[in-house]
Protein backbone atom coordinates (compact mmCIF):
# COMPACT_ATOMS: atom_id res chain seq x y z
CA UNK A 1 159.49 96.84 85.47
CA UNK A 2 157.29 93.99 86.42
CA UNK A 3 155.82 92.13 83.93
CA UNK A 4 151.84 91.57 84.14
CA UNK A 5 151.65 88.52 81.86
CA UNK A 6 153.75 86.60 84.25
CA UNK A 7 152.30 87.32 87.84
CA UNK A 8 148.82 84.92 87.45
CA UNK A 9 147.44 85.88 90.50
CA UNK A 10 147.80 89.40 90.40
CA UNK A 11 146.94 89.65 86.34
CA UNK A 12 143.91 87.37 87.02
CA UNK A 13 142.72 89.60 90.59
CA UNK A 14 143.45 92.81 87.91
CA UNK A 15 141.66 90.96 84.99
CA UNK A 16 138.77 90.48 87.31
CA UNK A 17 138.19 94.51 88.47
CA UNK A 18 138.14 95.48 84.83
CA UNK A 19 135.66 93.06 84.46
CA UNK A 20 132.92 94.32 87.11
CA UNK A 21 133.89 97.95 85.81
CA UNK A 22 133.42 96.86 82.40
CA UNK A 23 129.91 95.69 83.57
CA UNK A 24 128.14 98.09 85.50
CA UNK A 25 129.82 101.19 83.77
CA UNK A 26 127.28 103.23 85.17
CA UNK A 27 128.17 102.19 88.34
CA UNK A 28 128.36 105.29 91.54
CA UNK A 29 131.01 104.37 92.74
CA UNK A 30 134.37 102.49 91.05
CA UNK A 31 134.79 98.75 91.31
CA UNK A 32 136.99 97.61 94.22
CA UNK A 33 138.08 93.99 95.71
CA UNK A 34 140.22 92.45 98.37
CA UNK A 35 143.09 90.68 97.71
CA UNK A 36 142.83 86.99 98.18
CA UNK A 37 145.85 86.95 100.05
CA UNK A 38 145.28 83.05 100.91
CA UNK A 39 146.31 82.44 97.45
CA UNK A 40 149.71 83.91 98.07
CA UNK A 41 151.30 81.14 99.37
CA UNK A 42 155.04 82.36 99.77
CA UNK A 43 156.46 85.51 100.85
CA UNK A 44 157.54 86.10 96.97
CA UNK A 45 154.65 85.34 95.67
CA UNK A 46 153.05 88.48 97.95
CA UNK A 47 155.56 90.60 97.22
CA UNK A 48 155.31 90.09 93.08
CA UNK A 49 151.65 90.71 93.96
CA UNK A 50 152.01 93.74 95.86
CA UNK A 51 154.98 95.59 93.16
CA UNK A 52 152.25 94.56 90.52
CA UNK A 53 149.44 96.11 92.30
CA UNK A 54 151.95 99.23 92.62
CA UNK A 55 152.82 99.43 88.90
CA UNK A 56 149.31 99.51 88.27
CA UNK A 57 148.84 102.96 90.68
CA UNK A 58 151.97 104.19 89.26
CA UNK A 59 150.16 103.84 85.41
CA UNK A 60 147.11 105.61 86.83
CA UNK A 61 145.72 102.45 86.73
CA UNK A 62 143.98 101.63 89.90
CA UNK A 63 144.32 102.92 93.38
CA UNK A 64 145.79 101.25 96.14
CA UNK A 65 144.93 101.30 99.70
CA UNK A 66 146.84 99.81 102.75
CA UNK A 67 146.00 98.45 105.43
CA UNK A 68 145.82 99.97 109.49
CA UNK A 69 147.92 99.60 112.30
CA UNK A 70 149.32 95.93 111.86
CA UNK A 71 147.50 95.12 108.56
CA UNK A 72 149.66 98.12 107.47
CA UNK A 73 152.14 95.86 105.40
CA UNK A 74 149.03 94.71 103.39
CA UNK A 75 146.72 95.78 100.51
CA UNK A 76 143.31 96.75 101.86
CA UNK A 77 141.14 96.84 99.16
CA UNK A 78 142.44 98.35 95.34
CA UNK A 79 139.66 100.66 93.36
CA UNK A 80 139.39 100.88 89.35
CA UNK A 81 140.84 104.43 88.95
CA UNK A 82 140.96 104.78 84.81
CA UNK A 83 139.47 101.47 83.69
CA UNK A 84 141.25 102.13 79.43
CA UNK A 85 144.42 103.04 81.49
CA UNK A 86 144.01 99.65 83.35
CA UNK A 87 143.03 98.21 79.91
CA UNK A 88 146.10 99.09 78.31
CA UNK A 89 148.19 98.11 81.70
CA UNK A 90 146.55 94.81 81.21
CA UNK A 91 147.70 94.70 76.91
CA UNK A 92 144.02 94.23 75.71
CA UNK A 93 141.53 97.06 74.68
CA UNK A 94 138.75 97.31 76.70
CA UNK A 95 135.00 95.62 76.25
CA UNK A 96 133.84 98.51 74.74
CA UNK A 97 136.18 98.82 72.15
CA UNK A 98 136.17 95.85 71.17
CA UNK A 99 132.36 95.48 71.47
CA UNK A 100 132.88 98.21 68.66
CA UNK A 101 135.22 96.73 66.48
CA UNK A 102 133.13 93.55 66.17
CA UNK A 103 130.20 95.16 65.05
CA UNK A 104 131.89 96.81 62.75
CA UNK A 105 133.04 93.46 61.33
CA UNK A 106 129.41 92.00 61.38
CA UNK A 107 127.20 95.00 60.43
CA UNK A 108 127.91 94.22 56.87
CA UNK A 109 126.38 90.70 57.04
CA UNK A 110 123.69 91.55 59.43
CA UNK A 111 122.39 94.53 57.54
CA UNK A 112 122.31 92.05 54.57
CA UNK A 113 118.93 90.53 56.15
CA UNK A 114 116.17 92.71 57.48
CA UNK A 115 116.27 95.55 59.47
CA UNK A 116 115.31 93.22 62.86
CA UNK A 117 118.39 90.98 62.07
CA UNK A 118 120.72 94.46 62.50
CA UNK A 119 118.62 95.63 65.43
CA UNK A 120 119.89 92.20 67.01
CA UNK A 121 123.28 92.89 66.49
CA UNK A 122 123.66 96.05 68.26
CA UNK A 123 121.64 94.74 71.56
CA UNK A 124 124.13 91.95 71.49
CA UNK A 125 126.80 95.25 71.16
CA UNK A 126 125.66 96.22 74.04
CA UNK A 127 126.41 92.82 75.94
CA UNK A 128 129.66 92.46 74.56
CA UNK A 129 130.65 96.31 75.61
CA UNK A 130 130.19 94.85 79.35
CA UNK A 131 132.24 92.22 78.69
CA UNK A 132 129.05 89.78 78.81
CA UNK A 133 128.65 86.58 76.13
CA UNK A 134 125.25 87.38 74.16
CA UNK A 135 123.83 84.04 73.25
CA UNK A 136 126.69 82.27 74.63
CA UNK A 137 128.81 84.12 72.06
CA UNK A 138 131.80 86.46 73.44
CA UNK A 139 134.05 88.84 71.24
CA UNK A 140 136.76 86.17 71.27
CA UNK A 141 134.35 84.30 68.78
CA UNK A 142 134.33 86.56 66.29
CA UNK A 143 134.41 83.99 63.24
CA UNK A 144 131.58 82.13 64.96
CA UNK A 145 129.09 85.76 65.51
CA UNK A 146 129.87 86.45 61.99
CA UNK A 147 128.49 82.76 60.48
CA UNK A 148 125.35 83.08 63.25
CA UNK A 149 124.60 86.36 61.57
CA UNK A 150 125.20 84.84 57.98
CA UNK A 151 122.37 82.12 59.31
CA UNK A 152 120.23 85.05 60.70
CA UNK A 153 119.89 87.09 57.36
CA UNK A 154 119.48 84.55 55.60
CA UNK A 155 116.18 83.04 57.43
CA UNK A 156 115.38 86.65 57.47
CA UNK A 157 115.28 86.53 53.75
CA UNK A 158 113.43 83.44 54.05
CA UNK A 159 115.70 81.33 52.24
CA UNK A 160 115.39 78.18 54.61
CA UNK A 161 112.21 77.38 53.14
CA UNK A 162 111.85 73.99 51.94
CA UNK A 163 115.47 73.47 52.44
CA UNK A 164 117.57 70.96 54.61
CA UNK A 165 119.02 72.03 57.52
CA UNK A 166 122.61 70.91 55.69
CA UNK A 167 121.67 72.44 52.23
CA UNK A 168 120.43 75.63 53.95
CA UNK A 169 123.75 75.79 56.34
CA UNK A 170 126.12 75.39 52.96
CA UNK A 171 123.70 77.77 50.68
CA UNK A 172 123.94 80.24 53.83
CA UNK A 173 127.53 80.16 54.79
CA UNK A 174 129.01 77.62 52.70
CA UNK A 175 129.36 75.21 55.62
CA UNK A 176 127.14 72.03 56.09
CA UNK A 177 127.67 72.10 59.59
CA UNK A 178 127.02 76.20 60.40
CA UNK A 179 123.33 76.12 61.14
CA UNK A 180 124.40 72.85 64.26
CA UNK A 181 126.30 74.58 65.74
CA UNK A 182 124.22 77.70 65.88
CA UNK A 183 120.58 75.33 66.05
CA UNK A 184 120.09 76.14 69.54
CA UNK A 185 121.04 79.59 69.70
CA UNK A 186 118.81 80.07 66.53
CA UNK A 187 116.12 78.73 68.01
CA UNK A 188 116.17 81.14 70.70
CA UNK A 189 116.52 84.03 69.32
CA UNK A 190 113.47 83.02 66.13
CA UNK A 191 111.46 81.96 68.75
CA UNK A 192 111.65 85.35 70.58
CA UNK A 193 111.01 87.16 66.81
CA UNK A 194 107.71 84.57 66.87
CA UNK A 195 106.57 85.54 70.00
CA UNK A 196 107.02 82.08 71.66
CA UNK A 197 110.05 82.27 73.70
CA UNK A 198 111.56 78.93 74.83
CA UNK A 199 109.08 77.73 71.76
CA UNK A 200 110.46 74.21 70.64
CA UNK A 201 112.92 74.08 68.34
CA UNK A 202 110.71 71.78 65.64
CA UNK A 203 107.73 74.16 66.27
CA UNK A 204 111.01 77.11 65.08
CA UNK A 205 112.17 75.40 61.94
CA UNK A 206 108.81 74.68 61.16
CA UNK A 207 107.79 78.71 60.99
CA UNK A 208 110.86 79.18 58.91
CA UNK A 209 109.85 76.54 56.53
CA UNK A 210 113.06 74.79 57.37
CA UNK A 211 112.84 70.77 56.63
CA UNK A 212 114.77 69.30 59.70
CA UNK A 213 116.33 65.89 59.07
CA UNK A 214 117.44 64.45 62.20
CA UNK A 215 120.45 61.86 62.51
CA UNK A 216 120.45 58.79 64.49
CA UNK A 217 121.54 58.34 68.27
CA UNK A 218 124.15 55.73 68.94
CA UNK A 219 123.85 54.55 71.94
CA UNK A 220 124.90 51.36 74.09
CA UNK A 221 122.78 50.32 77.08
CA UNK A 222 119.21 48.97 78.98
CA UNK A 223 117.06 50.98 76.47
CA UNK A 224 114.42 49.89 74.28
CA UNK A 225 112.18 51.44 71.34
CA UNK A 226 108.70 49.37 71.46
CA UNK A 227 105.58 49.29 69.99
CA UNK A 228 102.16 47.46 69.79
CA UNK A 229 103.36 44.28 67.63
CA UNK A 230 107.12 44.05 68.80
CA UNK A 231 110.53 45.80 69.88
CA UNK A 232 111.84 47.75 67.55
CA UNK A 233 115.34 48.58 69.07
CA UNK A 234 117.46 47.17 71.47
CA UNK A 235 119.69 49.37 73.23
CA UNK A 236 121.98 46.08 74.61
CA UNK A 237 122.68 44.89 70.93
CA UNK A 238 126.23 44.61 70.29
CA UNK A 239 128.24 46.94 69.24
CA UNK A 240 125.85 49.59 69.41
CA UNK A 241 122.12 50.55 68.42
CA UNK A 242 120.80 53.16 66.68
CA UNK A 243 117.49 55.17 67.22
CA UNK A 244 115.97 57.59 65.16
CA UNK A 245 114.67 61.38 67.06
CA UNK A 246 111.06 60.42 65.80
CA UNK A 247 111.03 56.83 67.81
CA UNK A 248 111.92 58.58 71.11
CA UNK A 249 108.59 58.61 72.15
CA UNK A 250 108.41 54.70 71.89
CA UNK A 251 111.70 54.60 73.76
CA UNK A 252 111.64 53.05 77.62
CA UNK A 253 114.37 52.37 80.14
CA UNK A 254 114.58 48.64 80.93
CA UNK A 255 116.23 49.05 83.92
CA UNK A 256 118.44 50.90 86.15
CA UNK A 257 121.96 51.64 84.21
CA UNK A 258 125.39 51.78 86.13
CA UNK A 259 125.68 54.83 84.65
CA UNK A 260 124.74 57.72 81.96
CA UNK A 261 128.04 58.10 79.45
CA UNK A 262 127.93 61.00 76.79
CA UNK A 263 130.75 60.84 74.96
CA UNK A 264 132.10 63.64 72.01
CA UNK A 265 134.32 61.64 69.54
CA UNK A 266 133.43 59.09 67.19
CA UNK A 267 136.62 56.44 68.02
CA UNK A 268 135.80 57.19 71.73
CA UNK A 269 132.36 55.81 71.53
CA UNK A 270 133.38 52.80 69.34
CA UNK A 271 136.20 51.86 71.99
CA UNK A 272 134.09 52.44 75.06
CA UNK A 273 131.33 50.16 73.78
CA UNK A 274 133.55 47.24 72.48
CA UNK A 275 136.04 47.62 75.97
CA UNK A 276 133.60 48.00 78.65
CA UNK A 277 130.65 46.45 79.65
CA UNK A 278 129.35 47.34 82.75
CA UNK A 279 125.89 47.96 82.56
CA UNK A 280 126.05 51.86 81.69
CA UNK A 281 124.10 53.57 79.21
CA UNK A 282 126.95 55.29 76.69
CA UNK A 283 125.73 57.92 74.15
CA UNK A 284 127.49 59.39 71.22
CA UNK A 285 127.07 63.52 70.77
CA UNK A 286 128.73 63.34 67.27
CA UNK A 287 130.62 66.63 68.84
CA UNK A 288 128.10 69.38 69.64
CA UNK A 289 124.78 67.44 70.39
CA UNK A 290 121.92 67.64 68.31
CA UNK A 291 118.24 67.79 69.51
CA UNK A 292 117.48 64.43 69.13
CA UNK A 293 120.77 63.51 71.58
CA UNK A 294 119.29 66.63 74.27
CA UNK A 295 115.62 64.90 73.39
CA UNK A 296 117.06 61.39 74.71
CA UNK A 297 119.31 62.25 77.62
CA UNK A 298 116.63 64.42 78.99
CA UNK A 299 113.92 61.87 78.75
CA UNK A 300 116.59 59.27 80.18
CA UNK A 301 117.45 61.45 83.04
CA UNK A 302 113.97 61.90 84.32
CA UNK A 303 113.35 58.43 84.12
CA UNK A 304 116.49 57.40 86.62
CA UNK A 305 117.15 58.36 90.34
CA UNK A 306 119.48 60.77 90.73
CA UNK A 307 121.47 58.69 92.05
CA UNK A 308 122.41 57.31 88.94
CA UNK A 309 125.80 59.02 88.05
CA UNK A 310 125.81 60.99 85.03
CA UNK A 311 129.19 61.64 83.23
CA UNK A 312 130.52 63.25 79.77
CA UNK A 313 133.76 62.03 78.37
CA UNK A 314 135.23 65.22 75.54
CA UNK A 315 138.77 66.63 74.18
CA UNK A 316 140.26 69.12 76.95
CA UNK A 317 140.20 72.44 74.69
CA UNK A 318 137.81 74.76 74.28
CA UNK A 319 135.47 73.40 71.99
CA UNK A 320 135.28 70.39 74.32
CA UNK A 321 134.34 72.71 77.22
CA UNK A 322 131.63 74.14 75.71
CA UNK A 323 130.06 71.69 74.80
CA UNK A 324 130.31 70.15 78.06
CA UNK A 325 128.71 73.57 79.35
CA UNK A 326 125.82 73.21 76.63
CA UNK A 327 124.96 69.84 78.13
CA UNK A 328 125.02 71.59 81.44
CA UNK A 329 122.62 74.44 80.38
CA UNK A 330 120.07 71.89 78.20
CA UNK A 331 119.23 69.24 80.42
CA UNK A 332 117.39 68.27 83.66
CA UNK A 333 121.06 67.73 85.55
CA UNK A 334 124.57 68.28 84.71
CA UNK A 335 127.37 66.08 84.06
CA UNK A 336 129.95 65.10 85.79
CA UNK A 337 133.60 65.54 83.26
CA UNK A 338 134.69 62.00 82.35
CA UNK A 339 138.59 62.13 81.95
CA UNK A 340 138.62 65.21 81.62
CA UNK A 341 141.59 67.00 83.84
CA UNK A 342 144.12 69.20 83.84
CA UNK A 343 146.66 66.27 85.35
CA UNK A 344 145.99 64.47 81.97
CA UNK A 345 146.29 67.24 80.03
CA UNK A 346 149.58 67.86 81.08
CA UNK A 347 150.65 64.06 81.38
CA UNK A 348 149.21 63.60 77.62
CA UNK A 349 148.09 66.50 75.75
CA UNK A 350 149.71 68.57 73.51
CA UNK A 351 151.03 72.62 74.05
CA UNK A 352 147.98 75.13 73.07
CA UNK A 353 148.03 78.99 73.70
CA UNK A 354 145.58 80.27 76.17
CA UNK A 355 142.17 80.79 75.51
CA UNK A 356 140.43 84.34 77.39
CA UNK A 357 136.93 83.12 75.17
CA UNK A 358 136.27 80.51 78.12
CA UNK A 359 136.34 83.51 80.56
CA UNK A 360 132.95 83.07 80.89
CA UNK A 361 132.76 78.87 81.95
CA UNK A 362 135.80 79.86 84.36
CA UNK A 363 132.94 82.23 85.90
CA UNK A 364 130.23 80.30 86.18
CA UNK A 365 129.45 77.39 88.55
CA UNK A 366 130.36 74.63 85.59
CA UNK A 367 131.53 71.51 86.69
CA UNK A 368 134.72 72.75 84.94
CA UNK A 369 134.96 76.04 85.87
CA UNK A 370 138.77 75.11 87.25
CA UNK A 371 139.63 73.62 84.29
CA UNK A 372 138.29 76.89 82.03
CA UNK A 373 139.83 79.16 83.95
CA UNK A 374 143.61 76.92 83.31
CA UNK A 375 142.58 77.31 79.61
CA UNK A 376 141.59 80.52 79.89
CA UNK A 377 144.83 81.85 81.83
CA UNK A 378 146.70 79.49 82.61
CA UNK A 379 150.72 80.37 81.61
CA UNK A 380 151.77 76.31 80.82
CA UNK A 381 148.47 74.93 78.53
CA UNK A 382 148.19 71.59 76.84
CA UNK A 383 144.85 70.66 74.86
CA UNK A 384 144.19 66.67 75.03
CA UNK A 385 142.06 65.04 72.02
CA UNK A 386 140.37 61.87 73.89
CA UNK A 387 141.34 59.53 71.89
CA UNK A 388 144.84 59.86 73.13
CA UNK A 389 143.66 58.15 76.20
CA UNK A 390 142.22 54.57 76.46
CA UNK A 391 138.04 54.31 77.92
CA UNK A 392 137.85 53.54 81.30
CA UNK A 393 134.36 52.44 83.67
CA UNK A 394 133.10 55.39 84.25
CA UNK A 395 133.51 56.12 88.50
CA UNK A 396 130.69 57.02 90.62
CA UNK A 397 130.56 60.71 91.48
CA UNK A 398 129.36 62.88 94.12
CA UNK A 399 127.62 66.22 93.71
């Protein structure tokens, strides 16, 4: 009997046709593909594909059709014949069900707020059951839906008021750091409930009552904070400045960096500021970035050509990845990843298990789709922390 987990192209091709049944269940007709038979490489490789592809019709799976006249020795086109049959071929439930089984797990904690906060919950059902990431939440982030709904009820309660954002996230959820790494997707969702969509998220905290205390950007490069009377900060001071959110609209570039740095991890920063000067602006995201770090890179990024490459150095695993993606989806252009690859990974990193939750970068036209979609399904995974590799000038990329 072949063995699905092992045959990546054929799992992944399978993977992929539950997915577009999963999301247009309604659909007239079932889902169907080509194979990519230019990813076959080797005679083998085909023929694993093809007795995979045949298992599958033999479960009741799918349905296979060959090809004419001299195509005859290859597959056509397969269709979705029982998409819970193909589920279970695949050894995962499908989108609905577990759609289902997460709300389960969260109704309790949603229906704790009021009845708008539960109302949310089962349109984001809805996403999930199409295999879909609601708020840039998927099922595989179950621990994380459950603390965004702890956060919800909460401010539903209206509980933030005159609170911290730190003493509200740890009053909330027990967690200092729950409501940052929910802040943007909070935002969207309260400013929806306010009727301001894509409202500002200090204009959001400030409806909830919520007392937002910003940190400090580190940052090394040709920026300055100025004002009537005398500079303030000095981007170029050694090792690093910092500027405060509220002085960001005193802040000016002095001229032209050799490039735009973002960089997740503490030690990181600190060695790529004392190791290498060339003229690049470097900027600490203290992990997921905060407004005031989204606040500065756009306003930095609109003030430089284009030209000017832009680059984000962060662990290869999956929190690294996303927030590499959130960087992606927040400001005016993308970055470029910074030493982050799967040959280092594998020279350096360290053996990690798979992770199907970054399904959804490995889909989309990230800058690191290819290296999601190794995390995500890749049979021979190694996460790499950054500071297991020394800084390096960032290179010059091209889009």
């Amino acid at each position: 009997m072949t063995d699905v987990r092992t045959v990546d192209v054929g799992v992944e091709f399978l993977e992929r046709l539950l997915e577009r049944s999963e999301r247009n269940p309604d659909r007239a007709r079932p889902a169907s593909a080509a194979p990519e038979y230019d990813r076959l490489s080797t005679a083998q490789q085909v023929s694993r594909f093809h007795d995979l592809m045949a298992a599958a019709e033999r479960f009741g799976a799918v349905e296979v059709q060959w090809g004419k006249r001299d195509r005859s020795h290859l597959i056509e086109r397969v269709r979705v014949r029982d998409p819970e049959l193909l589920a279970r071929h695949l050894g995962r439930p499908t989108a609905p069900a577990t759609a289902q089984r997460i709300r389960q797990e969260l109704l309790p904690v949603a229906a704790a707020g009021e009845p708008w906060v539960a109302t949310l919950l089962e349109e984001m059902t809805v996403r999930w059951a199409r295999g879909e990431a609601a708020y840039r939440l998927t099922t595989g982030q179950a621990d994380a839906a459950k603390e965004f709904f702890m956060l919800l009820a909460s401010i539903s309660r209206l509980e933030a008021r005159g609170l911290d954002a730190r003493t509200f996230s740890q009053r909330a959820t027990s967690d200092t750091k729950a409501f940052d790494r929910h802040a943007s997707r909070l935002a969207a969702v309260i400013g929806i409930r306010i009727g301001q969509p894509g409202a500002a998220a200090d204009v959001v905290w400030s409806h909830i009552g919520l007392e937002r205390f910003s940190h400090p950007v580190h940052l090394r490069g040709p920026v300055v904070v100025e004002r009537e009377g005398g500079r303030l900060v000095d981007g170029r001071v050694k090792p690093f400045a910092s500027i405060h959110p509220e002085m960001l609209c005193q802040l000016s570039v002095l001229e032209r960096p050799a490039a735009i740095l973002t960089i997740e991890n503490y030690a990181s920063f600190n060695r790529q500021v004392h190791e290498i000067e060339d003229g690049s602006l470097v900027v600490y995201t203290s992990g997921f970035p905060a407004a005031g770090v989204i606040e500065l890179l756009s306003n930095v990024l609109m003030a430089v050509p284009a030209e000017v490459p832009f680059l984000h150095w962060g662990d290869v695993d999956a929190g690294g990845l996303r927030i590499f993606r959130y960087l992606e989806e927040n400001l005016p252009r993308g970055p470029h990843p910074h030493l982050m690859t799967k040959e280092l990974a594998e020279k350096s990193g360290q053996p990690a298990d798979a992770d199907p939750s970054l399904a959804s970068i490995a889909r989309s036209e990230s800058a690191v789709r290819e290296l999601a979609h190794w995390l995500a399904f890749g049979s021979d995974v190694r996460h790499l922390e950054q500071e297991a590799l020394d800084p390096e000038r960032p290179r010059r990329t091209t889009s």
